[in-house]
PDB file of N, CA and C in Angstrom:
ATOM      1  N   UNK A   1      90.013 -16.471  55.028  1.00  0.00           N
ATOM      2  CA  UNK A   1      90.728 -16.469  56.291  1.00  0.00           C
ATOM      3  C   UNK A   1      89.931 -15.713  57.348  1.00  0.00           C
ATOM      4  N   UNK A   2      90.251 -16.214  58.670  1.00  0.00           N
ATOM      5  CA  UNK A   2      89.703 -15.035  59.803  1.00  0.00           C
ATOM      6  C   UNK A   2      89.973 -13.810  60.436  1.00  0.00           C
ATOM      7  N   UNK A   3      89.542 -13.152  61.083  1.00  0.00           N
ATOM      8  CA  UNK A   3      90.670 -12.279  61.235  1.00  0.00           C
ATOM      9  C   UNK A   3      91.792 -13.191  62.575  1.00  0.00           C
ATOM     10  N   UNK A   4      91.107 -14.090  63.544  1.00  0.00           N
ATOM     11  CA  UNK A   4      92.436 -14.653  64.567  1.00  0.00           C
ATOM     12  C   UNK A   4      93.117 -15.218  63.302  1.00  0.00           C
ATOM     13  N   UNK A   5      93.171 -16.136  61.711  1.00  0.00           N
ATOM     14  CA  UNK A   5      94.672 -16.226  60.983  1.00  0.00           C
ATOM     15  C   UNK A   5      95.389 -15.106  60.854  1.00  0.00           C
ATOM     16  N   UNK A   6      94.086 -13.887  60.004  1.00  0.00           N
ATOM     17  CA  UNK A   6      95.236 -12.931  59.696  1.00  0.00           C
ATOM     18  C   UNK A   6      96.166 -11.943  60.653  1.00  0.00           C
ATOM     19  N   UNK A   7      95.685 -12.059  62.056  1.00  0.00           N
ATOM     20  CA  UNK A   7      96.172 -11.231  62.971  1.00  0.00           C
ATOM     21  C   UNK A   7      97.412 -11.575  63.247  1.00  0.00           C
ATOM     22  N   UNK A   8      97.449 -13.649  63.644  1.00  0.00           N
ATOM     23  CA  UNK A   8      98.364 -13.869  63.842  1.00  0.00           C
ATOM     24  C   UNK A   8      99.459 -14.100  62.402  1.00  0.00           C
ATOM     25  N   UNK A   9      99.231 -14.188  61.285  1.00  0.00           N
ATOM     26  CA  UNK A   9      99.935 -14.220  60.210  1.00  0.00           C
ATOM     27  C   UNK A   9     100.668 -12.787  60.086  1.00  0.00           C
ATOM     28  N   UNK A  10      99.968 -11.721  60.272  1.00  0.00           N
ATOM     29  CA  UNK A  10     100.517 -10.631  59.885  1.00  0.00           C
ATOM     30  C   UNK A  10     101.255 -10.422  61.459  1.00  0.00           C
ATOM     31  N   UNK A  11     100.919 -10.338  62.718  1.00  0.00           N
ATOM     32  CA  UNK A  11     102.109 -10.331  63.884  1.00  0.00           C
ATOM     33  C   UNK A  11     103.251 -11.360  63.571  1.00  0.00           C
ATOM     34  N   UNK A  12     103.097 -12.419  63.099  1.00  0.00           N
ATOM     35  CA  UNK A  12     104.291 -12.985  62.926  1.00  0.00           C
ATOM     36  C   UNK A  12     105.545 -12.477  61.978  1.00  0.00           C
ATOM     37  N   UNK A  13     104.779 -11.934  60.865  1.00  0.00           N
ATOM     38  CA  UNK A  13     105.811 -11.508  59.915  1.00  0.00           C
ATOM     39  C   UNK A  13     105.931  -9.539  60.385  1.00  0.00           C
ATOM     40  N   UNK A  14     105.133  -9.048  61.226  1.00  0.00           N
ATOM     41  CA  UNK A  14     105.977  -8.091  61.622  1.00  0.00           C
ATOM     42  C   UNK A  14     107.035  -8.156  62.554  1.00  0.00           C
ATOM     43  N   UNK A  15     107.555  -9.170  63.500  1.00  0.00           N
ATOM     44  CA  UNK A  15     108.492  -9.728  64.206  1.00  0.00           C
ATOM     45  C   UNK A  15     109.649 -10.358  63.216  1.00  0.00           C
ATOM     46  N   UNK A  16     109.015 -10.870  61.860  1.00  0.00           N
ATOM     47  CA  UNK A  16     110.294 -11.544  60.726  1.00  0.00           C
ATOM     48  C   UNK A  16     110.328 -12.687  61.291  1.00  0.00           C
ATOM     49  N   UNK A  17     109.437 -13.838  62.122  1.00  0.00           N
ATOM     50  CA  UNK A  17     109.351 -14.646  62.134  1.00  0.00           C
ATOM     51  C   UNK A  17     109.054 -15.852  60.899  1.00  0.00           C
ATOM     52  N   UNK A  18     109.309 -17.436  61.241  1.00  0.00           N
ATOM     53  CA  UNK A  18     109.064 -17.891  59.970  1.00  0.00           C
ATOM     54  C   UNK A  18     107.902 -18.698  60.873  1.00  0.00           C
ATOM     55  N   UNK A  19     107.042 -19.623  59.690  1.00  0.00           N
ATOM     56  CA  UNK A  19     106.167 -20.211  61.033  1.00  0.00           C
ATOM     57  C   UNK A  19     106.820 -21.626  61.685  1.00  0.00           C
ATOM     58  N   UNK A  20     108.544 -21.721  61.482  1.00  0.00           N
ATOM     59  CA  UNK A  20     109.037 -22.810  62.153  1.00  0.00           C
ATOM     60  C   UNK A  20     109.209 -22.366  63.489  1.00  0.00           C
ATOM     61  N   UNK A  21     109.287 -20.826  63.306  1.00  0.00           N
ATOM     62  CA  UNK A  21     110.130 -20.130  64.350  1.00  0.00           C
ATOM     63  C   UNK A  21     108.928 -20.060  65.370  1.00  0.00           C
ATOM     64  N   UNK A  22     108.012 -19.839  64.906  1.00  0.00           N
ATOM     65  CA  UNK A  22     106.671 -19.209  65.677  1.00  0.00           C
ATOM     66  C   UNK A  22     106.501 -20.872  66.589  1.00  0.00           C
ATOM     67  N   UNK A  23     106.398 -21.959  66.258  1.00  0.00           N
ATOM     68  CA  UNK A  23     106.320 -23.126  66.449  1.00  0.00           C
ATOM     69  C   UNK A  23     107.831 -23.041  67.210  1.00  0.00           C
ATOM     70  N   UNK A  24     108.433 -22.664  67.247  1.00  0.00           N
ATOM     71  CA  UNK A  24     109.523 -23.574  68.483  1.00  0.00           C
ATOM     72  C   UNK A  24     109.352 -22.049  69.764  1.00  0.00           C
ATOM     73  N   UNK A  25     109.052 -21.288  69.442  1.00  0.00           N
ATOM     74  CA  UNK A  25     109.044 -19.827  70.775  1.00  0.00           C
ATOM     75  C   UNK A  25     107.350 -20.347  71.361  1.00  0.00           C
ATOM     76  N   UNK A  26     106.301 -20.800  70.613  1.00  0.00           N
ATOM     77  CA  UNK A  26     105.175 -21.083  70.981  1.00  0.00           C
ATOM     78  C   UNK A  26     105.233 -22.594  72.058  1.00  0.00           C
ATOM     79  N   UNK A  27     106.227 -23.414  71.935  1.00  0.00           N
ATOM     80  CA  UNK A  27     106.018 -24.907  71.992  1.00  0.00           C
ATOM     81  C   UNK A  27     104.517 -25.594  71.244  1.00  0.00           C
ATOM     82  N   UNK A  28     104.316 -25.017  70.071  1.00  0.00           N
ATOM     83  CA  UNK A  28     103.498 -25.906  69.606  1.00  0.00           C
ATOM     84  C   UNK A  28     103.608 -26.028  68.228  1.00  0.00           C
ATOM     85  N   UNK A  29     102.828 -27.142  68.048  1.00  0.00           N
ATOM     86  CA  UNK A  29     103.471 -27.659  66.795  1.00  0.00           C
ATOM     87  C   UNK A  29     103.426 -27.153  65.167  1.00  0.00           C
ATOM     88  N   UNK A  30     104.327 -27.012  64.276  1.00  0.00           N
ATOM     89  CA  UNK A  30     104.107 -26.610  63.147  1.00  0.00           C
ATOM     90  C   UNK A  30     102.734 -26.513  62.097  1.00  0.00           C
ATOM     91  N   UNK A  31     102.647 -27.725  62.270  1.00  0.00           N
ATOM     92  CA  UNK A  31     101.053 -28.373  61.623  1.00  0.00           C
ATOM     93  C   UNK A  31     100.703 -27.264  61.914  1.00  0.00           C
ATOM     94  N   UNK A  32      99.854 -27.128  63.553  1.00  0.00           N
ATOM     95  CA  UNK A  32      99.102 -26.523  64.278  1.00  0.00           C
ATOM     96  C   UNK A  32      99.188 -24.620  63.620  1.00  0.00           C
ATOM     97  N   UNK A  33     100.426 -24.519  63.957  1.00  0.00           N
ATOM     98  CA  UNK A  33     100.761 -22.958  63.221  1.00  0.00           C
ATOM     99  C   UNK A  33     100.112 -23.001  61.824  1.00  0.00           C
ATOM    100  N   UNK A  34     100.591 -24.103  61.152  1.00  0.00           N
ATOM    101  CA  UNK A  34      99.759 -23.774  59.972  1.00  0.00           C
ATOM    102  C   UNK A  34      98.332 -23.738  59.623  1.00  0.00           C
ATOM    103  N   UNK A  35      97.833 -24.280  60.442  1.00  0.00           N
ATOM    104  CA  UNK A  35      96.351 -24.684  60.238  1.00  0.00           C
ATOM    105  C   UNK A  35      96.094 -23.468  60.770  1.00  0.00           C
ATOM    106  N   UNK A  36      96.160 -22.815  61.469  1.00  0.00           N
ATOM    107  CA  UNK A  36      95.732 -21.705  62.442  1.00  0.00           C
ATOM    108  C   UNK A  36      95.819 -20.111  61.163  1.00  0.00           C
ATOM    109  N   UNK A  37      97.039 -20.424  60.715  1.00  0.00           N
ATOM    110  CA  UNK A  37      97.133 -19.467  59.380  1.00  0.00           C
ATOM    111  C   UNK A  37      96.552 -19.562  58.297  1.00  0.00           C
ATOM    112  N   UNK A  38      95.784 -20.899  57.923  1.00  0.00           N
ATOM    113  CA  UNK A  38      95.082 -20.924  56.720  1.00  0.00           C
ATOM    114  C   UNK A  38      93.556 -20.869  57.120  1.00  0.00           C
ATOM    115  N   UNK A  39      93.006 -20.599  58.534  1.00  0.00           N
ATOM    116  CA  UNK A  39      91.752 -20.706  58.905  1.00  0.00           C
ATOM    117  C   UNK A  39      91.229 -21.736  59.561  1.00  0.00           C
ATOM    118  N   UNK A  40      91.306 -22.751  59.792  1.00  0.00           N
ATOM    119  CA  UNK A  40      90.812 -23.742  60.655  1.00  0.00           C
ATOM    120  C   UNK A  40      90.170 -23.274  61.465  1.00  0.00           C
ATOM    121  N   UNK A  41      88.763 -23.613  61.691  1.00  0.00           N
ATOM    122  CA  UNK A  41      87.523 -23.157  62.452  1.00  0.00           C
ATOM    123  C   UNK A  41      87.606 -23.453  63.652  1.00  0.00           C
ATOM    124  N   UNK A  42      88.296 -25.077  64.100  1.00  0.00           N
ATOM    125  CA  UNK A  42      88.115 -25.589  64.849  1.00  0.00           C
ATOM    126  C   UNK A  42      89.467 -26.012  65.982  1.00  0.00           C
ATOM    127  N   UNK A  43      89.425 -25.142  67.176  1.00  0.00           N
ATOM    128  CA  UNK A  43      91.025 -25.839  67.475  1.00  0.00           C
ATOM    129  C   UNK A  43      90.861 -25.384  68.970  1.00  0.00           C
ATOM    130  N   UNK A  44      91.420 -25.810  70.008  1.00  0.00           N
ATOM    131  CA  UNK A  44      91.335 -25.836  71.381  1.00  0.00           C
ATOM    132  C   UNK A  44      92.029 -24.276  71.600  1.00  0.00           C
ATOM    133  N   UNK A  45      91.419 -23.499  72.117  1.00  0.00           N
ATOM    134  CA  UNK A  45      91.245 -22.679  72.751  1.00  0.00           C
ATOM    135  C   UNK A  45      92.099 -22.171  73.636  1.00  0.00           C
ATOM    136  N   UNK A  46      92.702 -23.334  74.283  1.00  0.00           N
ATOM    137  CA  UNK A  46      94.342 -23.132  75.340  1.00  0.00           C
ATOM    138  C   UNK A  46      95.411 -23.107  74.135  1.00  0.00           C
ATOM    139  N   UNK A  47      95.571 -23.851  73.201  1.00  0.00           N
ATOM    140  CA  UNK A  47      96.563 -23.816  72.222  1.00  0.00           C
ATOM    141  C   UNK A  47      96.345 -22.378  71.180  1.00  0.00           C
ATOM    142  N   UNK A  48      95.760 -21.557  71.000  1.00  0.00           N
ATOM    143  CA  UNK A  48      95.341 -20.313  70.661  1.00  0.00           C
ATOM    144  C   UNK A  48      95.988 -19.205  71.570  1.00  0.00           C
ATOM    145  N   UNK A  49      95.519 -19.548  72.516  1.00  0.00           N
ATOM    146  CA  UNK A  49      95.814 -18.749  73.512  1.00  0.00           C
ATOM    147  C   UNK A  49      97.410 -18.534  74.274  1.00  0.00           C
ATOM    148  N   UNK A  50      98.087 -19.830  74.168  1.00  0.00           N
ATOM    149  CA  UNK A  50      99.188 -20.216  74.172  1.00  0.00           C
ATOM    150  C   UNK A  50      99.868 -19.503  72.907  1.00  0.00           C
ATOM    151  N   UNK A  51      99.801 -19.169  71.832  1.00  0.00           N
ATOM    152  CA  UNK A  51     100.311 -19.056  70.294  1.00  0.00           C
ATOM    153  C   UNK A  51      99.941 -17.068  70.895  1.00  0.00           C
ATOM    154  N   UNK A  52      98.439 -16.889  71.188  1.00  0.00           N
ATOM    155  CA  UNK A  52      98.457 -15.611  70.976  1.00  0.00           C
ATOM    156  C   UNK A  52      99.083 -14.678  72.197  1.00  0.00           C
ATOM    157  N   UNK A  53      99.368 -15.553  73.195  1.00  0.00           N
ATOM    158  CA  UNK A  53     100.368 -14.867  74.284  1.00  0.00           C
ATOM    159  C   UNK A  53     101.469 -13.966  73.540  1.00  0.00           C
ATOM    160  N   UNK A  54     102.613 -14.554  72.934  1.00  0.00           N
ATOM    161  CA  UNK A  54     103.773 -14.595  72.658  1.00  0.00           C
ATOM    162  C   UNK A  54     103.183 -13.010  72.029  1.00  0.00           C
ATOM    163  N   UNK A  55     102.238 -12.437  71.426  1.00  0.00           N
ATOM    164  CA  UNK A  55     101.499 -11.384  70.805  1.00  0.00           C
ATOM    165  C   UNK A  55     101.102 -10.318  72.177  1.00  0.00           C
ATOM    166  N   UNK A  56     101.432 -11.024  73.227  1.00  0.00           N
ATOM    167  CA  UNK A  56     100.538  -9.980  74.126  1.00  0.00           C
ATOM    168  C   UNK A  56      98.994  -9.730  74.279  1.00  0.00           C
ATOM    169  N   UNK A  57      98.852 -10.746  73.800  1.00  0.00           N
ATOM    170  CA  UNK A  57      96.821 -11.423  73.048  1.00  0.00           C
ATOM    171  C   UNK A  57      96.587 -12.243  73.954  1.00  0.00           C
ATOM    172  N   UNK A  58      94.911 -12.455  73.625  1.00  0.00           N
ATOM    173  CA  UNK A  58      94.332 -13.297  74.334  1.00  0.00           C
ATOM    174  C   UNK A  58      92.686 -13.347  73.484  1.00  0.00           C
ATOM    175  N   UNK A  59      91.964 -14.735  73.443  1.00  0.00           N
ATOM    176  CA  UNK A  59      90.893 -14.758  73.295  1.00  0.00           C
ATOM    177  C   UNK A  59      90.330 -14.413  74.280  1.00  0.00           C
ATOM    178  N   UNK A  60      88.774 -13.222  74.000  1.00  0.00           N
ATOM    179  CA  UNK A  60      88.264 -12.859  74.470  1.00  0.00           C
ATOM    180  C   UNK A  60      86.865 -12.922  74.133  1.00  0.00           C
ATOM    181  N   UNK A  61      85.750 -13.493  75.107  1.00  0.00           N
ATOM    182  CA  UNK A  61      84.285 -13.018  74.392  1.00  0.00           C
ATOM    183  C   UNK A  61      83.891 -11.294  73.922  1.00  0.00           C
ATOM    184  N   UNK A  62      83.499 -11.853  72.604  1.00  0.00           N
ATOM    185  CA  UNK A  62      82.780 -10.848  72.001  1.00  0.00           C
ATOM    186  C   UNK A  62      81.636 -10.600  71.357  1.00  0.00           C
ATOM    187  N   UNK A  63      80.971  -9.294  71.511  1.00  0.00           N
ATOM    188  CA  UNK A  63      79.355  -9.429  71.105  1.00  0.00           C
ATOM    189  C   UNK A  63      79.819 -10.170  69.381  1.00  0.00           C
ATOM    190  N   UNK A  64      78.968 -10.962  68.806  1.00  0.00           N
ATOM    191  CA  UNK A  64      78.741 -11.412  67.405  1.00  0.00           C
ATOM    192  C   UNK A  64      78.322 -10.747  66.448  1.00  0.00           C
ATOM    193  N   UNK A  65      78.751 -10.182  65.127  1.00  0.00           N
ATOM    194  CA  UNK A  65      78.725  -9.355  64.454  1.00  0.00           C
ATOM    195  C   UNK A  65      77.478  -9.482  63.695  1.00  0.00           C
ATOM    196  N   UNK A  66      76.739  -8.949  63.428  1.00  0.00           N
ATOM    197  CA  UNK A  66      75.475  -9.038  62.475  1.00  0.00           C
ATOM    198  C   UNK A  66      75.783  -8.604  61.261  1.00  0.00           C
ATOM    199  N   UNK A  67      74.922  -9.546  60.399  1.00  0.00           N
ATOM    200  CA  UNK A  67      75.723  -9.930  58.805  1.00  0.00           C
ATOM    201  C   UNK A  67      73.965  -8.921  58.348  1.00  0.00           C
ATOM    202  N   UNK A  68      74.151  -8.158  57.250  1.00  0.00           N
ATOM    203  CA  UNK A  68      72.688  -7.818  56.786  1.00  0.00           C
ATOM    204  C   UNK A  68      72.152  -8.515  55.680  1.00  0.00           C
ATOM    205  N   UNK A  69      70.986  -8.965  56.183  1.00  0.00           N
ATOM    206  CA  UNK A  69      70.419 -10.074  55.279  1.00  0.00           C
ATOM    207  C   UNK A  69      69.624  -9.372  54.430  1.00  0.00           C
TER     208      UNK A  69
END
């Protein structure tokens, strides 16, 4: 997982949300909640951002972490 699943997985269940619930306060769709919680790499950026509002969040650029090879 990433940390944007686990951030939003673990804010959801500190609110006691379910992810039907997160999906009808977000207007977006269940699928989408789920995919977003199991990691999906790939997903539009306004719909993230839309989901991580409700958190008081926002995607933001950040320097890229260096892995030691």
């Amino acid at each position: 997982m990433t940390n944007l699943s686990n951030t939003i997985k673990q804010k959801r269940k500190s609110l006691k949300l379910t992810q039907e619930d997160l999906s009808a306060k977000s207007g977006l769709g269940l699928r989408l909640i789920r995919e977003i919680e199991q990691g999906k790499t790939s997903m539009r950026m306004d719909k993230v951002n839309q989901l991580l509002a409700l958190f008081g969040m926002e995607l933001i650029p950040a320097p890229k972490k260096r892995t030691n090879e």
